[in-house]
C-alpha atoms as a PDB file:
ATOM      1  CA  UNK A   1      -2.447 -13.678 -18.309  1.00  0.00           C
ATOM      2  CA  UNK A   2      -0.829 -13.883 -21.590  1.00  0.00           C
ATOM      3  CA  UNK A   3       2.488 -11.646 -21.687  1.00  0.00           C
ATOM      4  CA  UNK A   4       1.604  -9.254 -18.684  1.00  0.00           C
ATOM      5  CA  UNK A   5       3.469  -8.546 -15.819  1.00  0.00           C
ATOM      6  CA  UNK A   6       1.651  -9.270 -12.847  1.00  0.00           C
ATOM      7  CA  UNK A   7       2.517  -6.520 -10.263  1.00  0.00           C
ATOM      8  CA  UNK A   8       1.377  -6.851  -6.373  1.00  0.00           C
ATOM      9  CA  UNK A   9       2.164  -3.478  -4.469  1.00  0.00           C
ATOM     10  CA  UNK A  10       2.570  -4.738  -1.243  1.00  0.00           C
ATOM     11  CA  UNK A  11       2.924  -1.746   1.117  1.00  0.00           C
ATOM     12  CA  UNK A  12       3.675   0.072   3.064  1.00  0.00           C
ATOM     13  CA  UNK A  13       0.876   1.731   4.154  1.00  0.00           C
ATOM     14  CA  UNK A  14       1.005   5.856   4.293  1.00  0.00           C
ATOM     15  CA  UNK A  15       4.196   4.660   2.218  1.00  0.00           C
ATOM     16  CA  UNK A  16       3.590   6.555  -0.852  1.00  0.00           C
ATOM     17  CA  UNK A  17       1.515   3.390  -2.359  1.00  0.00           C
ATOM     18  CA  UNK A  18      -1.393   5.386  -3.570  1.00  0.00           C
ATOM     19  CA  UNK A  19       0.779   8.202  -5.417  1.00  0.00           C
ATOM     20  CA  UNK A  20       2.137   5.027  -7.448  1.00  0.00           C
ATOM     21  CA  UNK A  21      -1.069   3.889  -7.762  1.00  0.00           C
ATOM     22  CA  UNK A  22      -2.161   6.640  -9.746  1.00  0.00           C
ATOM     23  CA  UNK A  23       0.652   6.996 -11.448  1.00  0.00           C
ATOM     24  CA  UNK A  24       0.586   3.538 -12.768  1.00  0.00           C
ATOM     25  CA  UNK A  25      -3.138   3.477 -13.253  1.00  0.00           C
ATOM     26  CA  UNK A  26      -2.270   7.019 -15.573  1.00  0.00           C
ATOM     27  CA  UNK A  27       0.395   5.057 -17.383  1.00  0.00           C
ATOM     28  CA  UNK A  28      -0.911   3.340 -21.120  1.00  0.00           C
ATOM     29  CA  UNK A  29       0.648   0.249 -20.862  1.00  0.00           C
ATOM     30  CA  UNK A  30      -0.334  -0.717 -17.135  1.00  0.00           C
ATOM     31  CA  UNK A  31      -4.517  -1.723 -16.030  1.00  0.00           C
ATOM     32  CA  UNK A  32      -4.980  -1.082 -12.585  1.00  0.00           C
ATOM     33  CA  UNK A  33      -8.609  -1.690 -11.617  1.00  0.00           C
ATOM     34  CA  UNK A  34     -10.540   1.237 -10.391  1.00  0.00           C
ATOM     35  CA  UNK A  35     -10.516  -0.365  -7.059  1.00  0.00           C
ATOM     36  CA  UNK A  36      -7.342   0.503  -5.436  1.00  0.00           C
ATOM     37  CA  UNK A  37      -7.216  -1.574  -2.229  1.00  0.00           C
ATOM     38  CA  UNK A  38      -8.823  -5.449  -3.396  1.00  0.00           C
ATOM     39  CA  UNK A  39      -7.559  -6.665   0.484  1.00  0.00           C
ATOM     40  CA  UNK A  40      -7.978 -10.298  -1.633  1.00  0.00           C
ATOM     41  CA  UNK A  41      -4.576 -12.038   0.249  1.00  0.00           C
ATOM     42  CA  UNK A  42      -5.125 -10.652   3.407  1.00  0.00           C
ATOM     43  CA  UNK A  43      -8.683 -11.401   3.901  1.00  0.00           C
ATOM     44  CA  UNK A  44      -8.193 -15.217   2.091  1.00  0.00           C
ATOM     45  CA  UNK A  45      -5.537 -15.572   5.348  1.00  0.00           C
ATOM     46  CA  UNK A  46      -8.727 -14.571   7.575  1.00  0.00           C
ATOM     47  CA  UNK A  47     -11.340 -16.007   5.506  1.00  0.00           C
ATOM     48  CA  UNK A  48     -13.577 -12.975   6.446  1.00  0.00           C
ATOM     49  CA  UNK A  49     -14.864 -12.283   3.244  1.00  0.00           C
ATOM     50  CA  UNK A  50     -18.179 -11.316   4.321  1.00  0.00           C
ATOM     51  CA  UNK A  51     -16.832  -8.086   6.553  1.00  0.00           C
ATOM     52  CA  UNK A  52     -14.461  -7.677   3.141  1.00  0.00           C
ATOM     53  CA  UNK A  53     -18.059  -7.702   0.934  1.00  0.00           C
ATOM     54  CA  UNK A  54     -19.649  -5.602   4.035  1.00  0.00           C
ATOM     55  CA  UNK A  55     -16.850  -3.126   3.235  1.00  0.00           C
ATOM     56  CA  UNK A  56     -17.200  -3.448  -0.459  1.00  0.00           C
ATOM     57  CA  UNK A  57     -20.699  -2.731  -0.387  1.00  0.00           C
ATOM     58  CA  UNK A  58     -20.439   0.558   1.867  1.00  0.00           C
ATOM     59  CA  UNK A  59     -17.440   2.127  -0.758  1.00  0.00           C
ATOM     60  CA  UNK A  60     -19.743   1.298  -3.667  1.00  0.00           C
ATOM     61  CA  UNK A  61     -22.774   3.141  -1.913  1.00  0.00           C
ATOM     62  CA  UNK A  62     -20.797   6.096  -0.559  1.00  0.00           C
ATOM     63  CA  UNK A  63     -20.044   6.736  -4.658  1.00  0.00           C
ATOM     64  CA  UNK A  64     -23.080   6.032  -5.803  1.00  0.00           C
ATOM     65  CA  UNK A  65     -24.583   8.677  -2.802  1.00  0.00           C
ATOM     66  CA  UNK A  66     -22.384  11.238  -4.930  1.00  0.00           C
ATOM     67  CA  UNK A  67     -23.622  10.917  -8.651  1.00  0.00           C
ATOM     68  CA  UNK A  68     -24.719  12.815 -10.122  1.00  0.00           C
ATOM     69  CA  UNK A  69     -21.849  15.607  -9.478  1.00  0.00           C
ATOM     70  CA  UNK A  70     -22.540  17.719 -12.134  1.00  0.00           C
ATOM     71  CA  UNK A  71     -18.657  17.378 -13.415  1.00  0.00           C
ATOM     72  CA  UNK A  72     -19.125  15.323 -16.271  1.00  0.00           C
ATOM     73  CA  UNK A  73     -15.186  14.157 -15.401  1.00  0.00           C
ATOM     74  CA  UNK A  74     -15.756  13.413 -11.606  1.00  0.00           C
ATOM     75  CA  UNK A  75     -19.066  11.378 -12.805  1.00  0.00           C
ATOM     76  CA  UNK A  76     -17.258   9.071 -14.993  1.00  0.00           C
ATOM     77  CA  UNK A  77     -14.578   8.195 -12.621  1.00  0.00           C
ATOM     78  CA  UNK A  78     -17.102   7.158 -10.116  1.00  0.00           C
ATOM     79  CA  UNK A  79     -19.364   5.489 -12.759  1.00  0.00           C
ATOM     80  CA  UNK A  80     -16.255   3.545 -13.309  1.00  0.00           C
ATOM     81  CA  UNK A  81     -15.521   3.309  -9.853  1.00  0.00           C
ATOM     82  CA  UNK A  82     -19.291   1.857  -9.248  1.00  0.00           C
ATOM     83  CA  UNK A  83     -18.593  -0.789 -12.027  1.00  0.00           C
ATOM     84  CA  UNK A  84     -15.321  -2.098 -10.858  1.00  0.00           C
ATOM     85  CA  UNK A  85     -17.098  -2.336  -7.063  1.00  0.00           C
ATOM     86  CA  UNK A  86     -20.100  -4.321  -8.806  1.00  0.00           C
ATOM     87  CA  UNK A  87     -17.591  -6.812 -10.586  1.00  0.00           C
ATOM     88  CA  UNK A  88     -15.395  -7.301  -7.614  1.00  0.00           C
ATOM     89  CA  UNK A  89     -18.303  -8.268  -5.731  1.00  0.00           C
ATOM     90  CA  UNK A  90     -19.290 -10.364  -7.542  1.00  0.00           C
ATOM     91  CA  UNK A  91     -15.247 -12.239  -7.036  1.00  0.00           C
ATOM     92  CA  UNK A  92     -15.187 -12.516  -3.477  1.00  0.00           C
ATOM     93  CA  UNK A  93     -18.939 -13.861  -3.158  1.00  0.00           C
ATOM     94  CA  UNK A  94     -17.053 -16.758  -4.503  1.00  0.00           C
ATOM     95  CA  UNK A  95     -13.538 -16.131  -3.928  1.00  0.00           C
ATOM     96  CA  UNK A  96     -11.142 -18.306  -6.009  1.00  0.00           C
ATOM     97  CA  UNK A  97      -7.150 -17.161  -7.657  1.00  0.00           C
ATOM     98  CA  UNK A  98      -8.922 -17.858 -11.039  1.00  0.00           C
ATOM     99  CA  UNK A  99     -11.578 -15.140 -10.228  1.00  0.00           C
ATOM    100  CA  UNK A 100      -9.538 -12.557  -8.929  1.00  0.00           C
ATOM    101  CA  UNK A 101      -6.786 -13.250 -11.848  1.00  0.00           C
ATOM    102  CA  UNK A 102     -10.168 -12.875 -14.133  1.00  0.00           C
ATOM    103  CA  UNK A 103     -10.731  -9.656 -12.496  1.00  0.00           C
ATOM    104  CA  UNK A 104      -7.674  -8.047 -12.940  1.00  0.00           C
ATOM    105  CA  UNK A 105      -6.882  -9.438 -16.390  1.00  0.00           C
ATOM    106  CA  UNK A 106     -10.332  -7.760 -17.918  1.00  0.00           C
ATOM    107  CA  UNK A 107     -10.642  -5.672 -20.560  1.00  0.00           C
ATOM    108  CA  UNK A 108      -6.316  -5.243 -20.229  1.00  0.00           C
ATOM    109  CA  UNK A 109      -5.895  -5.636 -24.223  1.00  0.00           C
ATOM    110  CA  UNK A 110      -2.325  -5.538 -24.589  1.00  0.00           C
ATOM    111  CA  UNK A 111      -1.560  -4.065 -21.080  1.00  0.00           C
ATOM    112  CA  UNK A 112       2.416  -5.239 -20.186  1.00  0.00           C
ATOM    113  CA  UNK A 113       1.465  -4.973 -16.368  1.00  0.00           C
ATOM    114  CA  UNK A 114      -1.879  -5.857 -14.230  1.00  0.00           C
ATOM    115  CA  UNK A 115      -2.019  -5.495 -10.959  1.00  0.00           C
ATOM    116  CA  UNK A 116      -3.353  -4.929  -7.391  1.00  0.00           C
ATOM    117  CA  UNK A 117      -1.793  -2.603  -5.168  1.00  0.00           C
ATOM    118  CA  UNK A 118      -3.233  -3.496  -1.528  1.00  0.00           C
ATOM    119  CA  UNK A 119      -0.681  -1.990   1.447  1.00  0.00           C
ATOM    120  CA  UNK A 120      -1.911  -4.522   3.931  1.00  0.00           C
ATOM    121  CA  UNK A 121      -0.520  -7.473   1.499  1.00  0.00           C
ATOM    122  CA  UNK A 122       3.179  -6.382   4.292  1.00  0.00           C
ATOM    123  CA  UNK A 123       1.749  -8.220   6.463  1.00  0.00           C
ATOM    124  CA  UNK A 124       1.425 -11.620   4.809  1.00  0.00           C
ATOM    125  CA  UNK A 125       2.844 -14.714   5.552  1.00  0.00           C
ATOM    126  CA  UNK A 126       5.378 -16.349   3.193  1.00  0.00           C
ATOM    127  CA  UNK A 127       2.650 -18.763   2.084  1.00  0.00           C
ATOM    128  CA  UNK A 128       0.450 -15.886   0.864  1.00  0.00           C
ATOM    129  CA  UNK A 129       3.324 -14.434  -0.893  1.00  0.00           C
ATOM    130  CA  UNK A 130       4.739 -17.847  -2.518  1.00  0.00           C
ATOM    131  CA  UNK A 131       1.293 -18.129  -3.374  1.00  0.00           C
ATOM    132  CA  UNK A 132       0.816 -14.493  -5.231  1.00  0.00           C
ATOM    133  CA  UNK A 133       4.380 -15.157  -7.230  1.00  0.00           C
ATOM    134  CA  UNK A 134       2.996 -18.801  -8.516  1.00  0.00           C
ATOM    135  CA  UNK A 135      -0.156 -16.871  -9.839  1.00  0.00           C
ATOM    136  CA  UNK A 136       1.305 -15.949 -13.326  1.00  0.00           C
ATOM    137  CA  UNK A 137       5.018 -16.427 -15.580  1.00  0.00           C
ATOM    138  CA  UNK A 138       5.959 -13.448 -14.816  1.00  0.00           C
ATOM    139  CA  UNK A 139       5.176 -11.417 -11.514  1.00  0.00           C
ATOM    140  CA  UNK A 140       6.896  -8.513  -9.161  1.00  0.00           C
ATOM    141  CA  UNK A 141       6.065  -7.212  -6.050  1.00  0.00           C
ATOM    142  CA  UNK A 142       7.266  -3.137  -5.048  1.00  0.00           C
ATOM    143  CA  UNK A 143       7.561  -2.809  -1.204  1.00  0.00           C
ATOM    144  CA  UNK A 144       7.901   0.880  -0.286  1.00  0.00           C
ATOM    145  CA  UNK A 145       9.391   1.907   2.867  1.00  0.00           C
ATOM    146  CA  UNK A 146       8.744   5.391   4.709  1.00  0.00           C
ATOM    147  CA  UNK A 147      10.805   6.638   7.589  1.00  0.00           C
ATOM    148  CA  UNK A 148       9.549   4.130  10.406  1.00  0.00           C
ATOM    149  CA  UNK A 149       8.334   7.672  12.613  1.00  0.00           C
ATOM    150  CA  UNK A 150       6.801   9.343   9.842  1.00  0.00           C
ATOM    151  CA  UNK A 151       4.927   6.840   8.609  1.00  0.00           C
ATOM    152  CA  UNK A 152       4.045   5.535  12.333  1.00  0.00           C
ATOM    153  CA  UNK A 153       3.199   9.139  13.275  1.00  0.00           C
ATOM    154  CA  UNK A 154       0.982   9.392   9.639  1.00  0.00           C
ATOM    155  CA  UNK A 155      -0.801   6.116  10.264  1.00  0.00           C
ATOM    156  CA  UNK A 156      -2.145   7.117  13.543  1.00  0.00           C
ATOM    157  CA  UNK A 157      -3.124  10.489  12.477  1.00  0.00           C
ATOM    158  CA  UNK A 158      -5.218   8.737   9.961  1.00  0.00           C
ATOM    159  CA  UNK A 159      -6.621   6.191  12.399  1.00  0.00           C
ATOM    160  CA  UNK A 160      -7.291   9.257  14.845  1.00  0.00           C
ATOM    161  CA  UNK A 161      -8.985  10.930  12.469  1.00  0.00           C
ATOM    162  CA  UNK A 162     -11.572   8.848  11.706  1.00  0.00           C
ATOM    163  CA  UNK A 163     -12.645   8.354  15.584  1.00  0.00           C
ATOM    164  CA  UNK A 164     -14.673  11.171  17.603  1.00  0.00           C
ATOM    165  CA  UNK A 165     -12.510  12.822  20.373  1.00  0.00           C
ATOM    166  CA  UNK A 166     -10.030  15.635  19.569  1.00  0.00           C
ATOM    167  CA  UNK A 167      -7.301  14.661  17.085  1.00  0.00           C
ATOM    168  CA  UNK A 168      -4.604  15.194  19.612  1.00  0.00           C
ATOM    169  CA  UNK A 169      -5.706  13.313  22.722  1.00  0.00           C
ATOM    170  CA  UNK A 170      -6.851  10.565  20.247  1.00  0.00           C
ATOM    171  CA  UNK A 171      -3.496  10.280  18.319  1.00  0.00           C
ATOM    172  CA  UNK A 172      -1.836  10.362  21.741  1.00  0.00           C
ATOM    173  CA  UNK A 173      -3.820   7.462  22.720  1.00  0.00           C
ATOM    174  CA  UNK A 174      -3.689   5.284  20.048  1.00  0.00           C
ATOM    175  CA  UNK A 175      -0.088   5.706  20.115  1.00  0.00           C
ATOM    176  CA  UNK A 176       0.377   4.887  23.747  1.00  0.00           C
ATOM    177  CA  UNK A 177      -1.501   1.468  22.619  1.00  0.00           C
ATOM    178  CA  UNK A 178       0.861   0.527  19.726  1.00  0.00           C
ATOM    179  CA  UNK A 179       3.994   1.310  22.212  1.00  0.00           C
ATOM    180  CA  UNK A 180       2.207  -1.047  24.553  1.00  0.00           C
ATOM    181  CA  UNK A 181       1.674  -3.724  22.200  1.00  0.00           C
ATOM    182  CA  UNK A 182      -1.962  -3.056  22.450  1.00  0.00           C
ATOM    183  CA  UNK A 183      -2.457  -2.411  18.818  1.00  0.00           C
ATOM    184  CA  UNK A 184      -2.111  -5.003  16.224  1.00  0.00           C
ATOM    185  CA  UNK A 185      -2.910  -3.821  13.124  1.00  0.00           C
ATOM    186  CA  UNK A 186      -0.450  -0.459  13.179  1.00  0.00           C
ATOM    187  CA  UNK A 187       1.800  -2.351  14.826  1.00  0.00           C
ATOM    188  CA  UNK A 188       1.972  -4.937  12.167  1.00  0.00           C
ATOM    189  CA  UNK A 189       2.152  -2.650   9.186  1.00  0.00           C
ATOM    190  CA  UNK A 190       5.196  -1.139  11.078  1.00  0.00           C
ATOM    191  CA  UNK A 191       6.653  -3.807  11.137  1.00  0.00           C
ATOM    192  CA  UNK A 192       9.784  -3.906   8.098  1.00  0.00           C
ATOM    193  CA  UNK A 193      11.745  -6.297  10.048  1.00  0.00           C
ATOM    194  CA  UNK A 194       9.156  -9.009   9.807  1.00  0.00           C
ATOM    195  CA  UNK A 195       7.682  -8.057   5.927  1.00  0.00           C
ATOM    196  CA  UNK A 196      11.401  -7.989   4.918  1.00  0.00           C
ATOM    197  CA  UNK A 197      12.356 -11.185   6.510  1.00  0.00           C
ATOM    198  CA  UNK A 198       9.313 -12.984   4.982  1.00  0.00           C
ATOM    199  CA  UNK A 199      10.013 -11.835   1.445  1.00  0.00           C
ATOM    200  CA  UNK A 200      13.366 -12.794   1.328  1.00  0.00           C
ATOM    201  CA  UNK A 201      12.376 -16.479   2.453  1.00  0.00           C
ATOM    202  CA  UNK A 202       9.204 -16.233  -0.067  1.00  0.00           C
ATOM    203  CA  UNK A 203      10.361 -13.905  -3.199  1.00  0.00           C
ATOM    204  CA  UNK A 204      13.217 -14.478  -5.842  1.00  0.00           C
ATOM    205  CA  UNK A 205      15.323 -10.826  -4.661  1.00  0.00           C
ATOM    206  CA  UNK A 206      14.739 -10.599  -9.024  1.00  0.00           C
ATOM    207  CA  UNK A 207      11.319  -9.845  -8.831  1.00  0.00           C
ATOM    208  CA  UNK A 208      11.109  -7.533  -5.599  1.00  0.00           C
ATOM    209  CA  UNK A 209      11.776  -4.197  -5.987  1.00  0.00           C
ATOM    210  CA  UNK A 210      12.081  -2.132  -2.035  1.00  0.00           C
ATOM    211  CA  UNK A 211      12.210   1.609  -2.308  1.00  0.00           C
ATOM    212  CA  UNK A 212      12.287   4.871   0.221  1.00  0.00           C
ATOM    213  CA  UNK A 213       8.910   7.151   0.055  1.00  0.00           C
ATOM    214  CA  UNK A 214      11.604   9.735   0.316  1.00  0.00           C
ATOM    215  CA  UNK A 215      13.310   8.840  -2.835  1.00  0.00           C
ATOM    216  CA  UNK A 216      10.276   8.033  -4.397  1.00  0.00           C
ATOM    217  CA  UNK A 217       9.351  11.476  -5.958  1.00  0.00           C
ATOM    218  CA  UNK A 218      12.477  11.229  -8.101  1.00  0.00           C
ATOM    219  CA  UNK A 219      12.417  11.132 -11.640  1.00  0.00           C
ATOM    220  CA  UNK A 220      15.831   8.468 -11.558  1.00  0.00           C
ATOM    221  CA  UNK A 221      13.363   6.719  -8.939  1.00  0.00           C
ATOM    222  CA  UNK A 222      10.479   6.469 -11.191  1.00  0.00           C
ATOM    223  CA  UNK A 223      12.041   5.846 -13.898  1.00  0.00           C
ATOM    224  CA  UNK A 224      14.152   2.329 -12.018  1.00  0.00           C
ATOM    225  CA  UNK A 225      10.592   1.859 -11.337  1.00  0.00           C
ATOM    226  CA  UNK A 226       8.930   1.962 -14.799  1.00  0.00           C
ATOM    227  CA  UNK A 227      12.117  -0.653 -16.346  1.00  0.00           C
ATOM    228  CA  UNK A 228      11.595  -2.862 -13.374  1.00  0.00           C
ATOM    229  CA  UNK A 229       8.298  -3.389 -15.067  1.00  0.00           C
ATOM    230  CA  UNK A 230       9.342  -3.549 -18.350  1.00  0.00           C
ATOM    231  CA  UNK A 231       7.113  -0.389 -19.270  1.00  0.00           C
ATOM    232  CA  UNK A 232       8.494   2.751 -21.092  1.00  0.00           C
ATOM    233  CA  UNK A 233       9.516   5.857 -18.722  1.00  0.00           C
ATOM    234  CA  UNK A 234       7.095   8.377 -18.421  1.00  0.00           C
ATOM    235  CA  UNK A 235       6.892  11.803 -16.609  1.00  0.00           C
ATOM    236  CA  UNK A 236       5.170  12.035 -13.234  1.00  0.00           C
ATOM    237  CA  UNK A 237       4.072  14.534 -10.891  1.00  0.00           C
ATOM    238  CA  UNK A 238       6.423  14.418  -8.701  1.00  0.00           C
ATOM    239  CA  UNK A 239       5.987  17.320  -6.433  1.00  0.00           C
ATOM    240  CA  UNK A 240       1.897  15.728  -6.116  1.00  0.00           C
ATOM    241  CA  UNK A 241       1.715  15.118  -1.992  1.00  0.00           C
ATOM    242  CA  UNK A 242      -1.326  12.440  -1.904  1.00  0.00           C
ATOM    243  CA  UNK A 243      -3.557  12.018   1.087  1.00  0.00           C
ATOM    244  CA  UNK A 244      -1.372  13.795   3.628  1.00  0.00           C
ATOM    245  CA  UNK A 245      -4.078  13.971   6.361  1.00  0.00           C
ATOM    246  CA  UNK A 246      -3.881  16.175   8.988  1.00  0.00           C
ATOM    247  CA  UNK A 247      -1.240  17.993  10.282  1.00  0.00           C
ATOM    248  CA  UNK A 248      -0.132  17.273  14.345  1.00  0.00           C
ATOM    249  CA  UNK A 249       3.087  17.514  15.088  1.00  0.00           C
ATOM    250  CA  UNK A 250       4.137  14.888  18.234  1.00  0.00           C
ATOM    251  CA  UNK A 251       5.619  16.331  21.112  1.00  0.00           C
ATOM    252  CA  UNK A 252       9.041  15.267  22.412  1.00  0.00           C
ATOM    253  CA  UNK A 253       7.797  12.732  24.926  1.00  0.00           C
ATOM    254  CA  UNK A 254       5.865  10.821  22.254  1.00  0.00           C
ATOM    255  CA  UNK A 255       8.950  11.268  19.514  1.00  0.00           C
ATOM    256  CA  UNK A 256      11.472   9.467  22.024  1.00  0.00           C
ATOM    257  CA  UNK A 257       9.146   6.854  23.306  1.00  0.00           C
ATOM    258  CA  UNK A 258       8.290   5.882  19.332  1.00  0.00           C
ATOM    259  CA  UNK A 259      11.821   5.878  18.632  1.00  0.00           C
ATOM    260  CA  UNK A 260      12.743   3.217  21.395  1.00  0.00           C
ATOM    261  CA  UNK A 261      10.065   1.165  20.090  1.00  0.00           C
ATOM    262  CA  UNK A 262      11.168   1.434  16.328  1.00  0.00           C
ATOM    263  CA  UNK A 263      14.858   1.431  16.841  1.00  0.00           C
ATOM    264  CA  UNK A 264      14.667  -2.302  15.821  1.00  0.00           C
ATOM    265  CA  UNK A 265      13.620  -1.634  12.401  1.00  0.00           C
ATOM    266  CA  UNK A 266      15.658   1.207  11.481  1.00  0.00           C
ATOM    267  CA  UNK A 267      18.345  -1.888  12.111  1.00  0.00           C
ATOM    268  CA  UNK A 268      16.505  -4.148   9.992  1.00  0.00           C
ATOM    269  CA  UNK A 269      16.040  -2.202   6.819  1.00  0.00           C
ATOM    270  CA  UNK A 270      19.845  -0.384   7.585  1.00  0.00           C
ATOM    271  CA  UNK A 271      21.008  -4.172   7.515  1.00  0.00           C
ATOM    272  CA  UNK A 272      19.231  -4.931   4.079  1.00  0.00           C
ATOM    273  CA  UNK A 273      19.423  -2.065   2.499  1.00  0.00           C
ATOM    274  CA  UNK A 274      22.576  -0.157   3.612  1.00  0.00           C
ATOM    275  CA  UNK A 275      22.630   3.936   2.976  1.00  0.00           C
ATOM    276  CA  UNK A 276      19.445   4.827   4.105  1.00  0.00           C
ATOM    277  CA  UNK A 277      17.268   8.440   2.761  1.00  0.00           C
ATOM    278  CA  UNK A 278      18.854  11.531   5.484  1.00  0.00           C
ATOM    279  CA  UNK A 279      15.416  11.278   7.069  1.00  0.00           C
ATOM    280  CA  UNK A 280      15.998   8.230   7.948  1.00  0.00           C
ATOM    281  CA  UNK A 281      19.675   8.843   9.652  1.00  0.00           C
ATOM    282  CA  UNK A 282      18.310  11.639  11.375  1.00  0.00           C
ATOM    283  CA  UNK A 283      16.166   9.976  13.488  1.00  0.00           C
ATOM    284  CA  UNK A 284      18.554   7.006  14.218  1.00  0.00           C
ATOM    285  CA  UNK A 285      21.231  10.100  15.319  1.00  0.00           C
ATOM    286  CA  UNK A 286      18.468  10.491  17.897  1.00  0.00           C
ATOM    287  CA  UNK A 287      18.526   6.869  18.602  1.00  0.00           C
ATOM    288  CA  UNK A 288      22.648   6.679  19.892  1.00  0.00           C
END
């Protein structure tokens, strides 16, 4: 690892992690690998590597299906892209921390910060993340929050969208299945009560820094962000909206119902984190 930073973006998902990513991955002194989401902690809890390698594989074809573009740019990125897919591979045929340390650490030169930015890593347990903050001298984790609706609401329109059935009835349903309990996965990465909880008990507060994807477009934001990391402030586009999805706006029935379930985590992160982003208060006026 030498002098690097190792940074773990651990959610949350539709959070604002992928902005970041690319932000980082843009900055000169940070390596990010061309592989956004390495799912390495999450699927080591599981021990499913070979539906993680299953997944791998299909991403690397579904780039490879695209070259060549004809945009010289577009065809390096996904050249690159290809690579990083082939290499990581390669890792969790034979998973080990060495090997994905390897992985990340390659070809970083004098890079102040490698990292993986995964939003499923919120749903670890304390032993994952004691785990990830023994992996090198130095390490840091960035939890993002979103409004728990929005982001609830955003998640499920993603889900939605990639099943068959119209977006609405489908978005209606899956939602009806998280309020029930019926969903685990959404319902775990809405969790902030739990992922907050955990890394307090797991993390030194030093090396965690928890932010609002409303804030996050700031330059003040992004630039607590950049000397949390030790790595010199630098512009970003901060107006850039990135993978949205599709608009569906939920009707009142749906709004109130979510917001009974989610009430307790608007408590959680108001306890831990105190003034809260007005999005955020708005909704929890709807709560009283």
């Amino acid at each position: 690892m030498g002098d690097a930073t190792l940074l773990f973006g651990i959610g949350a998902a539709k959070a604002g992690t992928t902005w970041l990513y690319r932000f980082l991955a843009a900055h000169p002194e940070v390596r990010l690998p061309a592989v956004k989401e390495l799912h390495y902690f999450d699927t080591a809890e599981t021990g499913k590597f070979d539906r993680q390698i299953a997944r791998m594989r299909k991403e690397k074809a579904r780039r490879t299906g695209r070259l060549p573009t004809g945009d010289e740019k577009l065809d390096r990125r996904l050249k690159r892209e290809v690579w990083a897919y082939n290499r990581w591979l390669n890792v969790i045929a034979d998973p080990s921390d060495a090997a994905y340390v390897d992985f990340l650490t390659h070809n970083a030169g004098d890079a102040r910060v490698v990292g993986d930015i995964t939003p499923a890593y919120a749903t670890l347990s304390e032993v994952s993340l004691t785990r990830m903050a023994g992996l090198a001298d130095k390490t840091r984790f960035i939890y993002l929050m979103r409004d728990p609706l929005d982001r609830l609401w955003s998640n499920i329109r993603m889900a939605a969208a990639r099943r068959t059935g119209a977006l609405r009835e489908t978005a209606g349903a899956l939602l009806d299945k998280v309020v029930a309990g019926e969903d685990q996965t959404i319902t775990a990465r809405s969790n902030y009560a739990l992922t907050l909880a955990r890394v307090n008990a797991a993390l030194d507060p030093r090396t965690v820094f928890l932010g609002f994807y409303e804030t996050l477009f700031q330059p003040e934001t992004v630039a607590r962000i950049c000397d949390f990391l030790g790595i010199t402030p630098r512009a970003a586009k901060t107006q850039a909206r990135v993978l949205a999805g599709e608009e569906l706006t939920m009707t009142e029935g749906q709004r109130a119902r979510a917001l009974a379930w989610l009430a307790p985590q608007y408590d959680a992160v108001r306890g831990a984190m105190g003034a809260l982003p007005q999005r955020w208060t708005d909704n929890m006026e709807a709560l009283a």
